[in-house]
PDB file of N, CA and C in Angstrom:
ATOM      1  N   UNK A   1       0.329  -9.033  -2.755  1.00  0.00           N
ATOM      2  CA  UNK A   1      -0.693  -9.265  -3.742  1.00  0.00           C
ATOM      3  C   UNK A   1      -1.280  -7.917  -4.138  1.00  0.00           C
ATOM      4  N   UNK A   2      -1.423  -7.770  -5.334  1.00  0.00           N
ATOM      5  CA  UNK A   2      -1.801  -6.280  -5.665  1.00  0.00           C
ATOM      6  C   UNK A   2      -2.584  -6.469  -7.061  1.00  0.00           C
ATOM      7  N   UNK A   3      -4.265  -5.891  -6.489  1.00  0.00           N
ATOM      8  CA  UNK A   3      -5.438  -5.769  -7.354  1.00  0.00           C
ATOM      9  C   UNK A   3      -5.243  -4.914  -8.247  1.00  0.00           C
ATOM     10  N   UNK A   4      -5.028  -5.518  -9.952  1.00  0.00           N
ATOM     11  CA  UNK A   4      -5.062  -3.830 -10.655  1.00  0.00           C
ATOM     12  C   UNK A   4      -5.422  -3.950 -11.822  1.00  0.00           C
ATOM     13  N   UNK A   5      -6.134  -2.971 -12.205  1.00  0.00           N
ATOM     14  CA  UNK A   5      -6.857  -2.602 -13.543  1.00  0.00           C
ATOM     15  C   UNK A   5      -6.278  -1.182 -14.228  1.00  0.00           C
ATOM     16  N   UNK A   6      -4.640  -1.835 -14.753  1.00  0.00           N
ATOM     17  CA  UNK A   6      -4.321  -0.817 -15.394  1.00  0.00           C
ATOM     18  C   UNK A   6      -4.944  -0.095 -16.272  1.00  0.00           C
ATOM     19  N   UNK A   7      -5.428  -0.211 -16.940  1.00  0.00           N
ATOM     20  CA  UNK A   7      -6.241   0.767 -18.104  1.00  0.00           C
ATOM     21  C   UNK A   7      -6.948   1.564 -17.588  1.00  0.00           C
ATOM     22  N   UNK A   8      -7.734   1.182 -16.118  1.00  0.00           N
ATOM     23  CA  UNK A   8      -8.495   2.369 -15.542  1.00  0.00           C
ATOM     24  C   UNK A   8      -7.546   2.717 -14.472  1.00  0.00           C
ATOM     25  N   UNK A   9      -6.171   2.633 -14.653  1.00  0.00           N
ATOM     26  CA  UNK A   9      -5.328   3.674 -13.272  1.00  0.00           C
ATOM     27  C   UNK A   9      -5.697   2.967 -12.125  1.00  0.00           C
ATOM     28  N   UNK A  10      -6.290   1.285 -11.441  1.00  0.00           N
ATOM     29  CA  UNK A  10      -6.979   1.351 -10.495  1.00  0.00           C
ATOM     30  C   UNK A  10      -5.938   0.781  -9.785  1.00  0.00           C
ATOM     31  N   UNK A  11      -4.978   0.440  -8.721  1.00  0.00           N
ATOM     32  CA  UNK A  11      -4.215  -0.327  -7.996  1.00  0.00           C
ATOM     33  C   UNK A  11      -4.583  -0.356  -6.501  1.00  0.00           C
ATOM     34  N   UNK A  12      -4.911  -1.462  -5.618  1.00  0.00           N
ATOM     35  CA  UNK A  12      -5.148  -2.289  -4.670  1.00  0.00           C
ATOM     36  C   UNK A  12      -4.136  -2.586  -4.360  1.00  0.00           C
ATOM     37  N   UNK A  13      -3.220  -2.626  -3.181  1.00  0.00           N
ATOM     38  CA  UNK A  13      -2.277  -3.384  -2.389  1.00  0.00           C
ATOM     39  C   UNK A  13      -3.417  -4.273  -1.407  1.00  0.00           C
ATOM     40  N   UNK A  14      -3.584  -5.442  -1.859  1.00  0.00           N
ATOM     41  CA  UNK A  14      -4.366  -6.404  -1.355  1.00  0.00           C
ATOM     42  C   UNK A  14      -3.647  -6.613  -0.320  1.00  0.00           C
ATOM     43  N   UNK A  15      -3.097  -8.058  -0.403  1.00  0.00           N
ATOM     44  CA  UNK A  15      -1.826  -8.169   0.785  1.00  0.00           C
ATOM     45  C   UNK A  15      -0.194  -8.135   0.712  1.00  0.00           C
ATOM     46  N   UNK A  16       0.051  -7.704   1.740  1.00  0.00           N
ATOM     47  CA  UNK A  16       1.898  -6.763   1.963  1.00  0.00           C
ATOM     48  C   UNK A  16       2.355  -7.839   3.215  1.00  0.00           C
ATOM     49  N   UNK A  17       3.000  -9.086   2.787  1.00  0.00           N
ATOM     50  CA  UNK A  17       3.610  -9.604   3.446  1.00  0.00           C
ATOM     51  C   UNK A  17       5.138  -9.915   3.893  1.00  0.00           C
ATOM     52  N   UNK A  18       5.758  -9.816   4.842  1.00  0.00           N
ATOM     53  CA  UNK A  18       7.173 -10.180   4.480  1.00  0.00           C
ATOM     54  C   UNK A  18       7.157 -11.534   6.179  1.00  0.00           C
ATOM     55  N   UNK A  19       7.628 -12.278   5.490  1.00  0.00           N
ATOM     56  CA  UNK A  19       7.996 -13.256   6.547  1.00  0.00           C
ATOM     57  C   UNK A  19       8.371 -13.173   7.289  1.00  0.00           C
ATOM     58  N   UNK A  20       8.272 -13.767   9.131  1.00  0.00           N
ATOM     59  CA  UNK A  20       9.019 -12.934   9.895  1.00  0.00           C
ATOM     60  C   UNK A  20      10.368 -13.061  10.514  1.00  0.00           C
ATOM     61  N   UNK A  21      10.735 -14.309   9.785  1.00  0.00           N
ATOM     62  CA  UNK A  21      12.521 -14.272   9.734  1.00  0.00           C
ATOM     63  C   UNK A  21      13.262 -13.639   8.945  1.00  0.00           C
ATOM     64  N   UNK A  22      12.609 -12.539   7.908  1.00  0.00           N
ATOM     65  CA  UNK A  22      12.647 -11.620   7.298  1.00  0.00           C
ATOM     66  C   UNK A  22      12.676 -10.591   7.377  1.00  0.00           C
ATOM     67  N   UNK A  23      11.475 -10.193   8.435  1.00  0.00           N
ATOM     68  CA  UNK A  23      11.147  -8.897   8.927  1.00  0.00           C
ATOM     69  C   UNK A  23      12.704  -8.304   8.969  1.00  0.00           C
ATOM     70  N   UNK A  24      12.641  -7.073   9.078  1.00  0.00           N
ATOM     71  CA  UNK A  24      13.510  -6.407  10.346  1.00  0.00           C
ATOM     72  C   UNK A  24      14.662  -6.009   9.203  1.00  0.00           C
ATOM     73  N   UNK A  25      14.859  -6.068   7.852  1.00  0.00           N
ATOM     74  CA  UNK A  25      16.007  -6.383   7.331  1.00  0.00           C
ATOM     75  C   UNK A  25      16.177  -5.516   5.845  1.00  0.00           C
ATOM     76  N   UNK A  26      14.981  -4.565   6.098  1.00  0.00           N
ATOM     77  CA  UNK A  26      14.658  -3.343   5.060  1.00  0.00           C
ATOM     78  C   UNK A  26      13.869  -4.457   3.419  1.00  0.00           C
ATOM     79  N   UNK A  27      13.579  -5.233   3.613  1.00  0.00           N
ATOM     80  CA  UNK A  27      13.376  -6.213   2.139  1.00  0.00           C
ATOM     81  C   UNK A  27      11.548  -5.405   2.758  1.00  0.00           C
ATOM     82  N   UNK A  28      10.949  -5.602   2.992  1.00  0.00           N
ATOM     83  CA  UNK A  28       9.582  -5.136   3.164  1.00  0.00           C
ATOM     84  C   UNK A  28       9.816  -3.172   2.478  1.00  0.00           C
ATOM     85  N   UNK A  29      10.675  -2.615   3.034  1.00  0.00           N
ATOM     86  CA  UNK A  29      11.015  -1.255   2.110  1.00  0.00           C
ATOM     87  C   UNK A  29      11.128  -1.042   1.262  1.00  0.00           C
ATOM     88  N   UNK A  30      12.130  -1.931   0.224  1.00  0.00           N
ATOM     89  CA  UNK A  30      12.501  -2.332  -1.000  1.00  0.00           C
ATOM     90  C   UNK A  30      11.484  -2.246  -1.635  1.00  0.00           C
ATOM     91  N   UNK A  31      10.417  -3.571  -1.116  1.00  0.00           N
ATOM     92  CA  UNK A  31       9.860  -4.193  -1.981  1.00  0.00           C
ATOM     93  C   UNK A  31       8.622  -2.850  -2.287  1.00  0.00           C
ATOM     94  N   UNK A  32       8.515  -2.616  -1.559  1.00  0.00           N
ATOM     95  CA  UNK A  32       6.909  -1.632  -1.283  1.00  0.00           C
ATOM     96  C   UNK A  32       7.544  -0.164  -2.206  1.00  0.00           C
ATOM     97  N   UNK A  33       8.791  -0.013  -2.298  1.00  0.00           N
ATOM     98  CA  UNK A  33       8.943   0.936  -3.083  1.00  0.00           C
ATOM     99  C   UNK A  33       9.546   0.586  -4.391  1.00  0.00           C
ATOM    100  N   UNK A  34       9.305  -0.562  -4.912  1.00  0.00           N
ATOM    101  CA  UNK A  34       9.713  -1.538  -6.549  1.00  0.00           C
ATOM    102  C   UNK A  34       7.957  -1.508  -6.719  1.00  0.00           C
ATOM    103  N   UNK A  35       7.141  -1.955  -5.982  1.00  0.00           N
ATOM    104  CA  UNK A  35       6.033  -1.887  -6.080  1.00  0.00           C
ATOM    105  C   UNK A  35       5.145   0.047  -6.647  1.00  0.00           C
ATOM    106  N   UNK A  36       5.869   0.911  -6.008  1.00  0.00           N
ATOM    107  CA  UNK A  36       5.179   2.095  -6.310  1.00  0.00           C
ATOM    108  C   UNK A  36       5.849   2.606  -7.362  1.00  0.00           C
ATOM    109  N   UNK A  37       6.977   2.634  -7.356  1.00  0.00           N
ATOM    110  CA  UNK A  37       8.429   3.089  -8.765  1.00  0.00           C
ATOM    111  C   UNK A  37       7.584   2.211 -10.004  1.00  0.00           C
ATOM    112  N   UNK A  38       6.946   0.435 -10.218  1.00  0.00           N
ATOM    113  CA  UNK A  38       6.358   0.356 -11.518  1.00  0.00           C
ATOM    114  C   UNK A  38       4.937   0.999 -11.535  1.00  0.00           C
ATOM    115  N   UNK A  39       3.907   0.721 -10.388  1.00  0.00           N
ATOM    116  CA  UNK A  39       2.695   1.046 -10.468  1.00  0.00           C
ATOM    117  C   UNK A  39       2.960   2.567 -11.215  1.00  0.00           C
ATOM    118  N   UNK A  40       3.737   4.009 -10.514  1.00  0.00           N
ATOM    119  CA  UNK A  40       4.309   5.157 -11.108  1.00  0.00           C
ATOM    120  C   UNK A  40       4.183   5.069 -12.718  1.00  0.00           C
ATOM    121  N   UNK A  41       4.590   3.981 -13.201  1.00  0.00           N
ATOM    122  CA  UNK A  41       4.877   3.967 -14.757  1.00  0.00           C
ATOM    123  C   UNK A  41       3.575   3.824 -15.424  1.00  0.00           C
ATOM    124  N   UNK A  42       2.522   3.574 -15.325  1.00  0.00           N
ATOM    125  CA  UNK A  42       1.130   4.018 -15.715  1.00  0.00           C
ATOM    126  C   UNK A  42       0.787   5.226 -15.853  1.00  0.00           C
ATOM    127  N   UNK A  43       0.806   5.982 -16.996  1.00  0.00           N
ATOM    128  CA  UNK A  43       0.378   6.834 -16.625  1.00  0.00           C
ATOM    129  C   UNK A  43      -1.527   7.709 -15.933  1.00  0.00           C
ATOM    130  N   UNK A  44      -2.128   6.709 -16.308  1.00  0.00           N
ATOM    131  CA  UNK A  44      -3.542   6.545 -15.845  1.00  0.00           C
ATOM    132  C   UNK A  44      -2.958   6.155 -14.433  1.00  0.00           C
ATOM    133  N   UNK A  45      -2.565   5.885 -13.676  1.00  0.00           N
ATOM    134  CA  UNK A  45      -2.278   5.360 -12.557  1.00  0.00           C
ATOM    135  C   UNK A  45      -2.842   6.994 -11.539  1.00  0.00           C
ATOM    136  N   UNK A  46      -3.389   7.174 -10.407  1.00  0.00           N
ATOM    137  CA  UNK A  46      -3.228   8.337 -10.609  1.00  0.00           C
ATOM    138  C   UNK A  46      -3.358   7.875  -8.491  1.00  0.00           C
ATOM    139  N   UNK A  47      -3.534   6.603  -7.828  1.00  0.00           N
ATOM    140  CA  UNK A  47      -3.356   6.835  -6.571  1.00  0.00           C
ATOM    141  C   UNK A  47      -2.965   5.004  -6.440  1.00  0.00           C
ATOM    142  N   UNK A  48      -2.631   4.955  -5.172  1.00  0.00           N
ATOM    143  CA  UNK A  48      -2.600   2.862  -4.911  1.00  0.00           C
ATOM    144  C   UNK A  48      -3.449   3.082  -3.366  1.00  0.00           C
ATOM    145  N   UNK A  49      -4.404   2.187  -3.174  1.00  0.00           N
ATOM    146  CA  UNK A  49      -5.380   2.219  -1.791  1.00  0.00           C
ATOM    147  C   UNK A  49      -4.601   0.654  -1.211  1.00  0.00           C
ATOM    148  N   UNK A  50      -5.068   0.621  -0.181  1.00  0.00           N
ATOM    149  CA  UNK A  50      -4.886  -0.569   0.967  1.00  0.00           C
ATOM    150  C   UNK A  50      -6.042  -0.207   2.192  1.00  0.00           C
ATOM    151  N   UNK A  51      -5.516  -1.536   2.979  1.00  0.00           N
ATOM    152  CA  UNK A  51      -6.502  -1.392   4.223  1.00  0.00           C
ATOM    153  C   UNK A  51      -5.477  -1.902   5.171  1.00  0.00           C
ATOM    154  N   UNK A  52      -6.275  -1.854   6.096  1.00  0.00           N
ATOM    155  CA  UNK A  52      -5.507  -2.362   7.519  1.00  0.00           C
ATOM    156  C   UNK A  52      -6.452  -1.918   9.050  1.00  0.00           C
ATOM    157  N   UNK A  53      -6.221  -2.571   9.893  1.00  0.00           N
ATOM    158  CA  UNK A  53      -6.741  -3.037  10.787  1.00  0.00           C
ATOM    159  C   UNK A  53      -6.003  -1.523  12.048  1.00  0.00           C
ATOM    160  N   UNK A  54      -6.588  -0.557  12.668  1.00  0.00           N
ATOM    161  CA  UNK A  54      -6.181  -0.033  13.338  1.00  0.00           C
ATOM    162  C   UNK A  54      -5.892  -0.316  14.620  1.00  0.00           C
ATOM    163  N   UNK A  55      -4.182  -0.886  15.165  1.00  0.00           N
ATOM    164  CA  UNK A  55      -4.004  -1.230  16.146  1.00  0.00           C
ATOM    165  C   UNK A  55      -2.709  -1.412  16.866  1.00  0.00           C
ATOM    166  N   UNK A  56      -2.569  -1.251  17.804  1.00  0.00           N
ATOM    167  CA  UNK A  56      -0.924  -1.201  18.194  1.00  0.00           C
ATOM    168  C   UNK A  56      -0.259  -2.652  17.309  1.00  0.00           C
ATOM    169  N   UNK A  57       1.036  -1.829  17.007  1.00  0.00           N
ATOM    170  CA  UNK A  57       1.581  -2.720  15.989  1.00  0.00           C
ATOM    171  C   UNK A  57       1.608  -3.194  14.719  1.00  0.00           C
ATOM    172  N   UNK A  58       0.375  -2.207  14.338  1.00  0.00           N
ATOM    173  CA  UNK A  58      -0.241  -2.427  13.015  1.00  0.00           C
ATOM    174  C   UNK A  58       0.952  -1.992  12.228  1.00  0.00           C
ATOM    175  N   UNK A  59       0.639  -2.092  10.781  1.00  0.00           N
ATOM    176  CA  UNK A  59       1.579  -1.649   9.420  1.00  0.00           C
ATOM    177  C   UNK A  59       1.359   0.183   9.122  1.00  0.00           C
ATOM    178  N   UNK A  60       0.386   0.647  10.292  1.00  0.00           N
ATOM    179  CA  UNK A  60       0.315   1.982   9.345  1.00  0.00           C
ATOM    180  C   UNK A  60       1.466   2.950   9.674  1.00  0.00           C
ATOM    181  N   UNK A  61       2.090   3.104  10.597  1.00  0.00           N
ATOM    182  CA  UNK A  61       3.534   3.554  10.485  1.00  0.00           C
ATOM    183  C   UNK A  61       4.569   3.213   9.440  1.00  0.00           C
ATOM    184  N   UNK A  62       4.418   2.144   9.271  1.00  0.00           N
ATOM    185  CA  UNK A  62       5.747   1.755   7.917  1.00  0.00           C
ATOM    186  C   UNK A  62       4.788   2.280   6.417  1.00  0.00           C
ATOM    187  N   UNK A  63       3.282   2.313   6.501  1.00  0.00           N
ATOM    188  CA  UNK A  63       2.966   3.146   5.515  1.00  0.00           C
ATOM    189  C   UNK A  63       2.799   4.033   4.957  1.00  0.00           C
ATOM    190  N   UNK A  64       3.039   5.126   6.329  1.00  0.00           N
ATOM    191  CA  UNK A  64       2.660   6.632   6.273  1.00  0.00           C
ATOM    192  C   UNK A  64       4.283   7.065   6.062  1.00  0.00           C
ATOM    193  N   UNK A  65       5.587   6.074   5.782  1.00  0.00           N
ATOM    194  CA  UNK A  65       6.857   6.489   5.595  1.00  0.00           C
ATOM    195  C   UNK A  65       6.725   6.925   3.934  1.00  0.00           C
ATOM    196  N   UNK A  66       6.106   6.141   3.420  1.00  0.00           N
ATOM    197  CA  UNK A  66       5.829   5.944   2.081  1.00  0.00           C
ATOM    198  C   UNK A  66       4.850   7.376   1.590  1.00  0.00           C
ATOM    199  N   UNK A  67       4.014   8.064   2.600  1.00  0.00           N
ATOM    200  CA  UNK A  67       2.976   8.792   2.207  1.00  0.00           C
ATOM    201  C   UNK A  67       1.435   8.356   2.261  1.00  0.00           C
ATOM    202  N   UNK A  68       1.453   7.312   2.408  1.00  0.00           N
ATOM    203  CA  UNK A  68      -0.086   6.791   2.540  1.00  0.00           C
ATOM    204  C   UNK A  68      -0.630   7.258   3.464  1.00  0.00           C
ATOM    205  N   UNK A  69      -2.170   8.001   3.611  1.00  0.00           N
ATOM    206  CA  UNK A  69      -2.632   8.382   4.654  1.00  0.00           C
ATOM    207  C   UNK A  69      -3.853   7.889   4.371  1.00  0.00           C
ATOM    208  N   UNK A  70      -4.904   7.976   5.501  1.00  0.00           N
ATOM    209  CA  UNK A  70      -6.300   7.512   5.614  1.00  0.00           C
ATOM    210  C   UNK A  70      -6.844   8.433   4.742  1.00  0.00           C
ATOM    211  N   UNK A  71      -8.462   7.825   4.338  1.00  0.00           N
ATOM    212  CA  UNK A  71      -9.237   8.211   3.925  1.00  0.00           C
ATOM    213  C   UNK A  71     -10.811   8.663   4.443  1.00  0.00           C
ATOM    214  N   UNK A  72     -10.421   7.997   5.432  1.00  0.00           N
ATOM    215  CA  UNK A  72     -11.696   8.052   6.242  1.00  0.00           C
ATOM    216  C   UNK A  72     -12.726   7.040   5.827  1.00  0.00           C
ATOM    217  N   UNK A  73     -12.285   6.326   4.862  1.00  0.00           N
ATOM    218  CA  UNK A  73     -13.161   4.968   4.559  1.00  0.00           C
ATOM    219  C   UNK A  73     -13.201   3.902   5.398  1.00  0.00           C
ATOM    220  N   UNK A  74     -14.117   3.196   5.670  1.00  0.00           N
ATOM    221  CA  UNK A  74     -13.979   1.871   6.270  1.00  0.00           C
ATOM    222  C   UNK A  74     -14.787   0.901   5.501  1.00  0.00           C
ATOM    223  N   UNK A  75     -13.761  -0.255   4.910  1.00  0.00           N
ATOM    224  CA  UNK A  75     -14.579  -1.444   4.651  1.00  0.00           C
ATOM    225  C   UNK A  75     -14.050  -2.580   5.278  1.00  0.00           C
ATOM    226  N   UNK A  76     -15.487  -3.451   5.752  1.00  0.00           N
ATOM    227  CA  UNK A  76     -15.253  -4.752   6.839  1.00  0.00           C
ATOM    228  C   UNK A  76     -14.013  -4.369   7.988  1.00  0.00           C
ATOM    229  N   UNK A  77     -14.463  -2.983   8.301  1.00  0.00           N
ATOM    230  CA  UNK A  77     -13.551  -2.986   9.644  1.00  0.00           C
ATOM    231  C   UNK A  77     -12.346  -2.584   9.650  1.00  0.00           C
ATOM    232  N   UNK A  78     -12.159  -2.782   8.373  1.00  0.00           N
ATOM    233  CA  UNK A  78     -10.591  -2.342   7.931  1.00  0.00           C
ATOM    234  C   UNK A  78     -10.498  -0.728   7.454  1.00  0.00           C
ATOM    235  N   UNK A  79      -9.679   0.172   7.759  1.00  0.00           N
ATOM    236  CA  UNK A  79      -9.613   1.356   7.116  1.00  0.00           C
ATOM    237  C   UNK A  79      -8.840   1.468   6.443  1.00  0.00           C
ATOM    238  N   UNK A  80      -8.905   2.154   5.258  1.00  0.00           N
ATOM    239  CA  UNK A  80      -8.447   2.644   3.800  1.00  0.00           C
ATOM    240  C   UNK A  80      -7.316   3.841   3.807  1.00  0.00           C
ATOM    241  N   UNK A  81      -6.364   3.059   3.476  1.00  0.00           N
ATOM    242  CA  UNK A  81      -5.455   4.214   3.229  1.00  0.00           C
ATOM    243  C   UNK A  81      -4.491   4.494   1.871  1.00  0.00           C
ATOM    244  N   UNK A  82      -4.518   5.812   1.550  1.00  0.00           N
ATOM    245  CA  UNK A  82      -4.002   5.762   0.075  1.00  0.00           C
ATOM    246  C   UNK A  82      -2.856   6.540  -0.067  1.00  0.00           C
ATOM    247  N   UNK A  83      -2.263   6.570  -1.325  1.00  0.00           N
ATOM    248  CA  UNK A  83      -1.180   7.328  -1.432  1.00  0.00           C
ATOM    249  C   UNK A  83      -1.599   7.586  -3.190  1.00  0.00           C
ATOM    250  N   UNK A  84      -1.670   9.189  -3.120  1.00  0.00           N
ATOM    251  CA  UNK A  84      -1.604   9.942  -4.151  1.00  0.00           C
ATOM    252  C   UNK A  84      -0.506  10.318  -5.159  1.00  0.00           C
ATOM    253  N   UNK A  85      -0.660   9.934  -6.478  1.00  0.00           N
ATOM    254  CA  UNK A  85       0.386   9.735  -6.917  1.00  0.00           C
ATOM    255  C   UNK A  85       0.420  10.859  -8.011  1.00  0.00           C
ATOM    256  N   UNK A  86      -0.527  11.479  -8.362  1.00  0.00           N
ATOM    257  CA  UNK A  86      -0.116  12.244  -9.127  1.00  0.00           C
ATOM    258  C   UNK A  86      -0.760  14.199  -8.199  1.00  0.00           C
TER     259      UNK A  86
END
């Protein structure tokens, strides 16, 4: 699910799910990089944010493959991590 207000460049990766008879099978890679290759095509586009829960097992390893790093933000517990796109 992904929050966005193209005209102001704004993109949210709300939620990044892949099923887990799915998992394991590179389709979560794919998808997350079909997801940044169109968001890219904005040119106002200029970063994509997410959150996530800091914890063994968490998603932020498969995000920091991509480039996403923290921000040092925290909302509701969750910390913010982005990837800079231009």
């Amino acid at each position: 699910m992904l929050y966005q207000i193209p005209v102001r460049g704004y993109y949210y990766l709300w939620r990044f799910m892949i099923d887990i008879k799915y998992q394991g099978k590179s389709y979560s890679t794919k998808a997350i990089e079909k997801v940044i290759t169109k968001i890219k095509k904005n040119p106002k586009a200029k970063a994509i944010k997410l959150s996530l829960v800091k914890m063994d097992g968490s998603a932020e390893p498969f995000y920091r493959k991509f480039g996403f790093e923290f921000t040092g933000e925290i909302r509701h517990e969750q910390h913010i991590m982005k990837l800079s796109l231009r």
